[in-house]
C-alpha atoms as a PDB file:
ATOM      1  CA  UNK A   1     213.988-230.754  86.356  1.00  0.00           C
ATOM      2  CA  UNK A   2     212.607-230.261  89.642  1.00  0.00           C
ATOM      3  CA  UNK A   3     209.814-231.637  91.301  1.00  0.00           C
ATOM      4  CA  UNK A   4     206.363-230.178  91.766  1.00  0.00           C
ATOM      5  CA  UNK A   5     206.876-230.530  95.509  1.00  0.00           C
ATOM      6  CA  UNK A   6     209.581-230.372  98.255  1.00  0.00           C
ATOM      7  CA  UNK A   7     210.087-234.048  99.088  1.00  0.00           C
ATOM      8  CA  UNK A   8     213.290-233.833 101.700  1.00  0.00           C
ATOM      9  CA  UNK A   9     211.678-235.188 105.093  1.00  0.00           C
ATOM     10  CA  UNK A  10     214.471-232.654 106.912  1.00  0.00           C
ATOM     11  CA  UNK A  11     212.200-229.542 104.862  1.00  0.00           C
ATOM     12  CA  UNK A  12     209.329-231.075 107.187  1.00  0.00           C
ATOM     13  CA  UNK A  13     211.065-231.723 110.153  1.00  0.00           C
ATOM     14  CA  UNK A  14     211.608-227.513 110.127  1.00  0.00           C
ATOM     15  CA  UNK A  15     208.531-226.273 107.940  1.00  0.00           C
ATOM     16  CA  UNK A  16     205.902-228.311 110.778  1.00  0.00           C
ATOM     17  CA  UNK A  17     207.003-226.797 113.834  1.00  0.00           C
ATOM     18  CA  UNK A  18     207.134-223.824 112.075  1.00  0.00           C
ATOM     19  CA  UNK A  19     203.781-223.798 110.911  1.00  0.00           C
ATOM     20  CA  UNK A  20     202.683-224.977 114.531  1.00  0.00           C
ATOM     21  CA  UNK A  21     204.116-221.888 115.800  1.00  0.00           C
ATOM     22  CA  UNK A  22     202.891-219.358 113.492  1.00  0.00           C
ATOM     23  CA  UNK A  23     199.613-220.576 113.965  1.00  0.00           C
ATOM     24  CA  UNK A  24     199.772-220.425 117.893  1.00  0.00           C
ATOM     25  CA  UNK A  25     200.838-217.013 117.602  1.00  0.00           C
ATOM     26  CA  UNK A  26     198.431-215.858 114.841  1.00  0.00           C
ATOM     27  CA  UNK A  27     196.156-216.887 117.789  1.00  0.00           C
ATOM     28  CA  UNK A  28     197.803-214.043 120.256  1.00  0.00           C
ATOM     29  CA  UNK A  29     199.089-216.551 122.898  1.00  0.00           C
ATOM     30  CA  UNK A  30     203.095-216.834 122.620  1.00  0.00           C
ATOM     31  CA  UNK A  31     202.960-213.588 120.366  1.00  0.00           C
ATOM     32  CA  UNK A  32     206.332-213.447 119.018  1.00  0.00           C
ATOM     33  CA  UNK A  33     207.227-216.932 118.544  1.00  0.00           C
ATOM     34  CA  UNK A  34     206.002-216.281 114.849  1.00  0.00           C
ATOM     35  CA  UNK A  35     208.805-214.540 114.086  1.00  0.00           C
ATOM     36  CA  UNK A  36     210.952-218.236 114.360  1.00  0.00           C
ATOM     37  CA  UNK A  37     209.031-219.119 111.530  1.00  0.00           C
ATOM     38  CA  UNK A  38     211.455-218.479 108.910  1.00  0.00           C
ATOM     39  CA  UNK A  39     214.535-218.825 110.681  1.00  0.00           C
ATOM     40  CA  UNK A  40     213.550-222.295 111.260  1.00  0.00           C
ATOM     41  CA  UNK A  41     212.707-223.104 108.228  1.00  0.00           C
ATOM     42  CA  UNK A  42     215.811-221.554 106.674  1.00  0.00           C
ATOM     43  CA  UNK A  43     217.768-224.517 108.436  1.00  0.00           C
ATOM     44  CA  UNK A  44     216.285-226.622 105.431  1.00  0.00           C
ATOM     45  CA  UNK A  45     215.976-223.847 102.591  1.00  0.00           C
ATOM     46  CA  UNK A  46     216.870-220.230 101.771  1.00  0.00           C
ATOM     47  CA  UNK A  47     215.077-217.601 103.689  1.00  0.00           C
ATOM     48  CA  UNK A  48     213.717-216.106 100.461  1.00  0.00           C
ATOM     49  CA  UNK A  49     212.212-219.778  99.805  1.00  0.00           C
ATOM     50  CA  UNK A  50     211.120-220.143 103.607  1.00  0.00           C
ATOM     51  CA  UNK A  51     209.360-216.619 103.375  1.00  0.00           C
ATOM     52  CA  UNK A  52     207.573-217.422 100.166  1.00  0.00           C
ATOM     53  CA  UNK A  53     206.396-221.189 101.333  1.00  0.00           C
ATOM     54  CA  UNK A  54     204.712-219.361 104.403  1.00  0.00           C
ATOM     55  CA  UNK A  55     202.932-216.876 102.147  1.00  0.00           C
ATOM     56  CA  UNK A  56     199.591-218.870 101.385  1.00  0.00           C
ATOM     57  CA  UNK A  57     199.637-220.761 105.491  1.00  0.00           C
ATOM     58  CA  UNK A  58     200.041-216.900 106.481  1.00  0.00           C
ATOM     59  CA  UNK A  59     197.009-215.989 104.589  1.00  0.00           C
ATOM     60  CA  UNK A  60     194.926-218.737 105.899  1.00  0.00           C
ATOM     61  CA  UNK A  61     196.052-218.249 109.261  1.00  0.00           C
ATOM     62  CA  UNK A  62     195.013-214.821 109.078  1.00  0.00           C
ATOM     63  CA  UNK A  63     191.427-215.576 107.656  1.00  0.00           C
ATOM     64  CA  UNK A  64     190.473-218.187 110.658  1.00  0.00           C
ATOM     65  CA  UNK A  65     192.092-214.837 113.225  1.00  0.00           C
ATOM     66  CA  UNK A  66     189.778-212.308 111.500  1.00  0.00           C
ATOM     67  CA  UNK A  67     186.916-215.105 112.070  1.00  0.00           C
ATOM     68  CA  UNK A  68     187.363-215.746 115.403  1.00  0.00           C
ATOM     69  CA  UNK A  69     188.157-212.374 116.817  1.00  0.00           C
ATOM     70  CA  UNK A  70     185.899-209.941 114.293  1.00  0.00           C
ATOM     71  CA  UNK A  71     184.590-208.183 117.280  1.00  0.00           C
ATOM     72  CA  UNK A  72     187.744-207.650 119.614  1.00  0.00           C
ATOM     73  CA  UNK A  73     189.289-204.951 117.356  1.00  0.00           C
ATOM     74  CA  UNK A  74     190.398-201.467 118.848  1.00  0.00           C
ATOM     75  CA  UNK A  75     189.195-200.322 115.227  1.00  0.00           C
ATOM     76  CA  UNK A  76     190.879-196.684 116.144  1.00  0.00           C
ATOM     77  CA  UNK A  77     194.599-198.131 116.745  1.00  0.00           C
ATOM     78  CA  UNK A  78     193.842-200.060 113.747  1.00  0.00           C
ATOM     79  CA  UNK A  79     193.459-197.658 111.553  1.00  0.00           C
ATOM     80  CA  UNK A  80     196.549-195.425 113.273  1.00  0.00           C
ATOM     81  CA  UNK A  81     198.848-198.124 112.536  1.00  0.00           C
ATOM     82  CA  UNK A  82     197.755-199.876 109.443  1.00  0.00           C
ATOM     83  CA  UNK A  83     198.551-196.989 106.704  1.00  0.00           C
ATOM     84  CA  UNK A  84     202.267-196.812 108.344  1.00  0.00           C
ATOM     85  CA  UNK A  85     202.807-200.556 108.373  1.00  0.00           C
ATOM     86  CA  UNK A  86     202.036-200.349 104.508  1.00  0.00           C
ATOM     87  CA  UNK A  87     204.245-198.036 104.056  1.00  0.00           C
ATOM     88  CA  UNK A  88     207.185-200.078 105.931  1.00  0.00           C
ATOM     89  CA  UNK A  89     206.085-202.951 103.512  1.00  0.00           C
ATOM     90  CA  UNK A  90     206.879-200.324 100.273  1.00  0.00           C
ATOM     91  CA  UNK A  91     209.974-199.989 101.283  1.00  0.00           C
ATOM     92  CA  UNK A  92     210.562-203.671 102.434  1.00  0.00           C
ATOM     93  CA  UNK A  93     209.774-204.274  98.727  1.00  0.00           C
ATOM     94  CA  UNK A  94     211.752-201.886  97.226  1.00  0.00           C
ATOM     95  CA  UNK A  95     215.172-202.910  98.801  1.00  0.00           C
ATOM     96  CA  UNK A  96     214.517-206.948  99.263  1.00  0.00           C
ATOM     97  CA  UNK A  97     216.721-207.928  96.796  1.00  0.00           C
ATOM     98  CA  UNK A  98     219.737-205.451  98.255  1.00  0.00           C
ATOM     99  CA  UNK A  99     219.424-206.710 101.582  1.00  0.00           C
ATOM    100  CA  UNK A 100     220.949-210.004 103.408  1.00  0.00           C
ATOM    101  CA  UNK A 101     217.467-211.306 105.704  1.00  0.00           C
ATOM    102  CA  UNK A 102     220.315-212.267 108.391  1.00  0.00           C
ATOM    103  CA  UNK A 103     220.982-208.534 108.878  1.00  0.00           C
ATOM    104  CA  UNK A 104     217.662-207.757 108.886  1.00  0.00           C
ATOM    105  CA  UNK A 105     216.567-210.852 111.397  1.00  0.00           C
ATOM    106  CA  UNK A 106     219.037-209.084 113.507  1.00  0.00           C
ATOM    107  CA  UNK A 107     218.021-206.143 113.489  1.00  0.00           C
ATOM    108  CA  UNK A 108     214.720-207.073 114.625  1.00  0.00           C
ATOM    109  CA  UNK A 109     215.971-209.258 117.182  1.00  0.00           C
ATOM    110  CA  UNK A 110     218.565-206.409 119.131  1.00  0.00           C
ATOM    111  CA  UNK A 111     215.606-203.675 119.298  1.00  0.00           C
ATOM    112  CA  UNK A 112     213.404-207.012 120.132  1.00  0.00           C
ATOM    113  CA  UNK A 113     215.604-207.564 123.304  1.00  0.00           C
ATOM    114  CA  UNK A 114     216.574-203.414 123.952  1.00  0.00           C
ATOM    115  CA  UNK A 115     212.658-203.419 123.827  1.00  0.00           C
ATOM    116  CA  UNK A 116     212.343-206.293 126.917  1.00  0.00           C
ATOM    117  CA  UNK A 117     214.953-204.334 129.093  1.00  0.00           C
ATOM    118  CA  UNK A 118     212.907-201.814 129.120  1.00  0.00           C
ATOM    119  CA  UNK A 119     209.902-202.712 129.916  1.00  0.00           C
ATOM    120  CA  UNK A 120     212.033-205.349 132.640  1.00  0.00           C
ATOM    121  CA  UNK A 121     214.100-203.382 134.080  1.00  0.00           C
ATOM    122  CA  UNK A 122     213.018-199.477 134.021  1.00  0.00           C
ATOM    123  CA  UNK A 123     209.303-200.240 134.987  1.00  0.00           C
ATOM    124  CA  UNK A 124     207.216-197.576 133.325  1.00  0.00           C
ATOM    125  CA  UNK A 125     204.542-195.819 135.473  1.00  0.00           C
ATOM    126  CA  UNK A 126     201.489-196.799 135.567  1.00  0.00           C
ATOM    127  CA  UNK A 127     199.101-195.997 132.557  1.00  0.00           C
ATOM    128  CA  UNK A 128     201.979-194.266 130.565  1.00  0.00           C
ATOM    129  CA  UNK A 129     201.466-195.273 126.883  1.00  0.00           C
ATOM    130  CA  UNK A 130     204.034-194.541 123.847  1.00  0.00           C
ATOM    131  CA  UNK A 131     203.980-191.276 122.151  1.00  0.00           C
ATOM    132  CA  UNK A 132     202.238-191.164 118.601  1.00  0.00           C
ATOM    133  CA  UNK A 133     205.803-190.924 116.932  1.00  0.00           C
ATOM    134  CA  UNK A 134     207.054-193.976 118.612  1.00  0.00           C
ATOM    135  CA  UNK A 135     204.054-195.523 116.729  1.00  0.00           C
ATOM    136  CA  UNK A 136     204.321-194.218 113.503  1.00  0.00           C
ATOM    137  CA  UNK A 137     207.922-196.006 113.932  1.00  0.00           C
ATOM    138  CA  UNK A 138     207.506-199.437 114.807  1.00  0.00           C
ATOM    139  CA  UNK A 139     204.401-199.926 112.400  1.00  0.00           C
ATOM    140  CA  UNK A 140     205.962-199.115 109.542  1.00  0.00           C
ATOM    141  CA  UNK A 141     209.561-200.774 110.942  1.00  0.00           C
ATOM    142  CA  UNK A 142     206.997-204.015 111.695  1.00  0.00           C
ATOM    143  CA  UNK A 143     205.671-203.524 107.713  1.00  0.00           C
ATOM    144  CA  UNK A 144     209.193-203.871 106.756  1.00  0.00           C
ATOM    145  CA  UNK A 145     210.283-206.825 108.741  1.00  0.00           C
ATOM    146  CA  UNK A 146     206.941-208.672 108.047  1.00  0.00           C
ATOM    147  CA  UNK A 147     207.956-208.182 104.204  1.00  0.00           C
ATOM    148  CA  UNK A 148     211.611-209.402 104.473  1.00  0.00           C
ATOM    149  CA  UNK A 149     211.190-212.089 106.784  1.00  0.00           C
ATOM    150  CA  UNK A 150     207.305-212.451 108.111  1.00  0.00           C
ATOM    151  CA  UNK A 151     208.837-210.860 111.696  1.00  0.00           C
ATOM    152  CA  UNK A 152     206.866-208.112 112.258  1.00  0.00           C
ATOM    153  CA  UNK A 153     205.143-208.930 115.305  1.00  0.00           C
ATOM    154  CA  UNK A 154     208.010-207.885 117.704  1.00  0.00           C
ATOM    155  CA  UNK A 155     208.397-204.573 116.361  1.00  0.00           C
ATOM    156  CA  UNK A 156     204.620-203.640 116.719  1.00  0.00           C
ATOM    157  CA  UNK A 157     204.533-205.877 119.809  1.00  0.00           C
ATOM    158  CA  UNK A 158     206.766-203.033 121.530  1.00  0.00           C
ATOM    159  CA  UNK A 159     204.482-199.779 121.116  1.00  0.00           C
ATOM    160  CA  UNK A 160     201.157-201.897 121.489  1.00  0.00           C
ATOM    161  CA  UNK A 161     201.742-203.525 124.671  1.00  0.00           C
ATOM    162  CA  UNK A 162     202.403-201.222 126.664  1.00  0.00           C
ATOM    163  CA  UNK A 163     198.900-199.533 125.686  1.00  0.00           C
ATOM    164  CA  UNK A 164     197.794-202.665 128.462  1.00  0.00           C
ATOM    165  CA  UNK A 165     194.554-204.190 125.824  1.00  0.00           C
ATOM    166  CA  UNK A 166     192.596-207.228 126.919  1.00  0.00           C
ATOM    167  CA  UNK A 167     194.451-210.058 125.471  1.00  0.00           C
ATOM    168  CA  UNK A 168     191.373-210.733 122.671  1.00  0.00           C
ATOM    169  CA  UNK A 169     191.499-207.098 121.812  1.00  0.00           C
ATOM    170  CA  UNK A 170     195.029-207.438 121.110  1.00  0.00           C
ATOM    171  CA  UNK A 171     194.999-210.653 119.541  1.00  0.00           C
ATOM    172  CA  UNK A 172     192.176-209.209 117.207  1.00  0.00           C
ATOM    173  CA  UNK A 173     193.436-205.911 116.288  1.00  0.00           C
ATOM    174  CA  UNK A 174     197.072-207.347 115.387  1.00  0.00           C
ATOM    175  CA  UNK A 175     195.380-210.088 113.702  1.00  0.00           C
ATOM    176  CA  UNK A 176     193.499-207.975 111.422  1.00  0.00           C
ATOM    177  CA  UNK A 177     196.377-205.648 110.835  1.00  0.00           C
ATOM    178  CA  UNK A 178     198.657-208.140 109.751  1.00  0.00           C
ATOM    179  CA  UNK A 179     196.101-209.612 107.411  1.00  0.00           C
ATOM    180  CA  UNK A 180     195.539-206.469 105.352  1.00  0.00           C
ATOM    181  CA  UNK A 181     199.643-206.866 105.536  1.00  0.00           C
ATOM    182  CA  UNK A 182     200.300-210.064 104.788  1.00  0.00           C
ATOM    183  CA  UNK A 183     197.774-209.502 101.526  1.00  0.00           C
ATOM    184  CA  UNK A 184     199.225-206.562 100.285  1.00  0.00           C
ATOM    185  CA  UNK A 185     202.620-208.579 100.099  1.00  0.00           C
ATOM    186  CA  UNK A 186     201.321-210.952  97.097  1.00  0.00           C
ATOM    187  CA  UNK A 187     201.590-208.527  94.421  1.00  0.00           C
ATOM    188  CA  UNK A 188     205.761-207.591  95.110  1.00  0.00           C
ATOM    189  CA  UNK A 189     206.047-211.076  96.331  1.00  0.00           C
ATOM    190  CA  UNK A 190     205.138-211.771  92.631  1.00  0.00           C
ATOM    191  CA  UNK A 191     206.681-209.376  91.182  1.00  0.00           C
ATOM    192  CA  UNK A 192     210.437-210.392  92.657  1.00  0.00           C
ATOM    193  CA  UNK A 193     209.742-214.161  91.477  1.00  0.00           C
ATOM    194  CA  UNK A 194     208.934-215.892  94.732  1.00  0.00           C
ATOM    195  CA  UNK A 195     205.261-217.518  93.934  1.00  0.00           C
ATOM    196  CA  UNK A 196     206.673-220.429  91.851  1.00  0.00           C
ATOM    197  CA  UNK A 197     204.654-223.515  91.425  1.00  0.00           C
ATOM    198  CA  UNK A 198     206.802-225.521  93.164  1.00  0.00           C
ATOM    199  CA  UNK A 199     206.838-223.185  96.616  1.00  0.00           C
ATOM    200  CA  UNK A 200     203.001-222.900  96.840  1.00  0.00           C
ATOM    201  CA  UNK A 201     202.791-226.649  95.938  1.00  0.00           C
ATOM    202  CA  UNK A 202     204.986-227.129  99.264  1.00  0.00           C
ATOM    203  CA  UNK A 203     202.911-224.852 101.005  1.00  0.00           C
ATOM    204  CA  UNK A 204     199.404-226.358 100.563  1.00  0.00           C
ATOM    205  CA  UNK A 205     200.964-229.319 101.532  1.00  0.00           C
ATOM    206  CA  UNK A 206     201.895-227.313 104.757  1.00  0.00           C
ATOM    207  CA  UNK A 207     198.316-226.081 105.411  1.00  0.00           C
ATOM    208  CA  UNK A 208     196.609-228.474 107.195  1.00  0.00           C
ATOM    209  CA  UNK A 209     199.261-227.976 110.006  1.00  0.00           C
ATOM    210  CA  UNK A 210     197.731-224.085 109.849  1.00  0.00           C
ATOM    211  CA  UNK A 211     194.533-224.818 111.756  1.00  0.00           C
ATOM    212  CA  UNK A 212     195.695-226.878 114.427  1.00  0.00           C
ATOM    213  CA  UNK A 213     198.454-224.145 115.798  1.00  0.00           C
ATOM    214  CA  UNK A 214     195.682-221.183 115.103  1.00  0.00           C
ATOM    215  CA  UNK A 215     193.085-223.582 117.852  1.00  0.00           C
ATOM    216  CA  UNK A 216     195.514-224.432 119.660  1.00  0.00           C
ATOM    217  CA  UNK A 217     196.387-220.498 120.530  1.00  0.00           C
ATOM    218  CA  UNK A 218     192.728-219.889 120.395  1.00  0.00           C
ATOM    219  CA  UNK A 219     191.997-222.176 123.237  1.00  0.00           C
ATOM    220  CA  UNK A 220     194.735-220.910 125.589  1.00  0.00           C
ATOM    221  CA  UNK A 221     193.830-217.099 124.699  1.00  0.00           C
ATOM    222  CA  UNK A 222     190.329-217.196 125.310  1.00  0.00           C
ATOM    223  CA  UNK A 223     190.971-219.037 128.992  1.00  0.00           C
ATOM    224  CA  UNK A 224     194.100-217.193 130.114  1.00  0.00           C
ATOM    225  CA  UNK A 225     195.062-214.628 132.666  1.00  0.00           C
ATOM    226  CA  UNK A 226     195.675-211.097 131.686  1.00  0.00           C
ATOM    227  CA  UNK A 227     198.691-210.918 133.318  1.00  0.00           C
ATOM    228  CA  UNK A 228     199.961-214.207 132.388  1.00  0.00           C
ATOM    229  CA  UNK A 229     198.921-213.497 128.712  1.00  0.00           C
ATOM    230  CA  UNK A 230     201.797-210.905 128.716  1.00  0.00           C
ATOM    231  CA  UNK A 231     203.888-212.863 130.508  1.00  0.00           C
ATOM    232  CA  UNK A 232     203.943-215.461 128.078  1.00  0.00           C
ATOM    233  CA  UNK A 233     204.387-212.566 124.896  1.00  0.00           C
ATOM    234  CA  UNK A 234     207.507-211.280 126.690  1.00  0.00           C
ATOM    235  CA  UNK A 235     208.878-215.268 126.977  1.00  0.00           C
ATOM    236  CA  UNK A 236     207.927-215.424 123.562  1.00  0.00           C
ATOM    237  CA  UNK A 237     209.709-212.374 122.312  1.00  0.00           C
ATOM    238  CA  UNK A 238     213.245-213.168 124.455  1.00  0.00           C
ATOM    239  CA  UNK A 239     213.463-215.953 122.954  1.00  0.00           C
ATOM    240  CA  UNK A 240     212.957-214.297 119.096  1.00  0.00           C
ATOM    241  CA  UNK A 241     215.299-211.902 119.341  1.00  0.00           C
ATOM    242  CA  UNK A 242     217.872-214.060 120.960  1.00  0.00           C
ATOM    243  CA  UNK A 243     217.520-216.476 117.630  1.00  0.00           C
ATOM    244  CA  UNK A 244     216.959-213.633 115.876  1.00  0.00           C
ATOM    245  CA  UNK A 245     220.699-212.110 116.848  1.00  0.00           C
ATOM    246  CA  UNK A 246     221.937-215.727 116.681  1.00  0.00           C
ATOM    247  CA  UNK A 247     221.602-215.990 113.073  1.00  0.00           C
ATOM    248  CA  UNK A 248     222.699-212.927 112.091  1.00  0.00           C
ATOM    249  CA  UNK A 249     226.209-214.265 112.542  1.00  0.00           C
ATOM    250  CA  UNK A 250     227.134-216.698 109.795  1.00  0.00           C
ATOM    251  CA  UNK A 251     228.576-220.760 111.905  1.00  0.00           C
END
């Protein structure tokens, strides 16, 4: 019989940091280094497990975002990309148990990187935004990845961006967007079997650790350059999609 709780100190030694850096960027500083979330904590447990576990810090994360940025929301993007992330998350649902996460996680992390070149090396003009389809695209691609493996944040991160928002208005529009997200996941999250009592035991032992990386990104955001915001977002994102492409080649 199992117990009530994961015990194994190594679980901790990945599910803390993890926590920590979900929480930092829930806040909108590091953007991007959310998406190590599960692929760290898959060193201790599968990523199905790891995805499930995060489900309740996710939630909580999102409720102190919504809190703290309620009026830095660009409610018109908003409510251009919400609708199409949903429907990304449909079909995340639909196909989760057909699909290997480590195909997926890389995936995300090739168009994560293709993404940085881009913006790197080409050096858009000045002022020139994404076209509408491009949007459509990556919100419901970021729905999809946010279902399978919480990594939806590079995929979005892409065609928002370059639209050049104040770093709160970012940080509050995504942070809104992913909660209506990450709470439309519980139901098919249920419905495939990963809400056991033993995972969301785990995770409310995880939750203090919630707060702490959520202030800790709040404090930097609120304090830090424009310029070195994104600077910090496009660190955060190499560094995804090179662990990202990592794992999606079995050791």
């Amino acid at each position: 019989m199992s117990l009530p709780i994961i015990t194994d100190w190594h679980f901790y030694a990945a599910a803390i940091p993890a926590v920590l850096l979900m929480g930092i960027s829930k806040s909108g500083f590091g953007a991007g280094f959310g998406s190590l979330a599960v692929p760290l904590m898959a060193l201790a447990v599968s990523v199905p497990q790891a995805a499930a576990i995060l489900m309740p810090v996710l939630l909580f994360m999102d409720l102190i975002g919504i809190a703290a940025f309620r009026k830095h929301i660009d409610r018109a993007l908003l409510k251009f990309m919400l609708p199409w992330a949903l429907v990304g998350l449909v079909v995340g649902a639909l196909s989760f148990k057909f699909l290997e996460a480590r195909w997926v996680a890389g995936v995300v992390g090739v168009f994560t990187l293709l993404f940085l070149a881009q913006r790197l090396l080409l050096k858009p003009k000045a002022g020139s935004v994404p076209p509408r389809w491009a949007g459509v695209l990556l919100s419901g691609v970021s729905g999809f990845t946010s279902f399978v493996a919480h990594a939806g944040g590079p995929p979005l991160n892409a065609y928002v961006i370059p639209l050049g928002l104040s770093p709160m208005v970012f940080t509050g529009t995504m942070a809104y967007l992913f909660f209506a997200v990450n709470l439309a996941k519980w139901i098919p999250y249920a419905w495939l079997g990963l809400l056991d009592w033993r995972n969301m035991s785990t995770s409310l032992a995880l939750l203090p650790f919630a707060p702490l990386g959520v202030w800790m990104g709040i404090r930097v955001a609120q304090r830090i350059d424009q310029k070195l915001f994104y600077r910090f977002i496009y660190v955060g994102m190499l560094l995804t999609g090179v662990k990202l492409v990592w794992d999606m080649f079995p050791i």
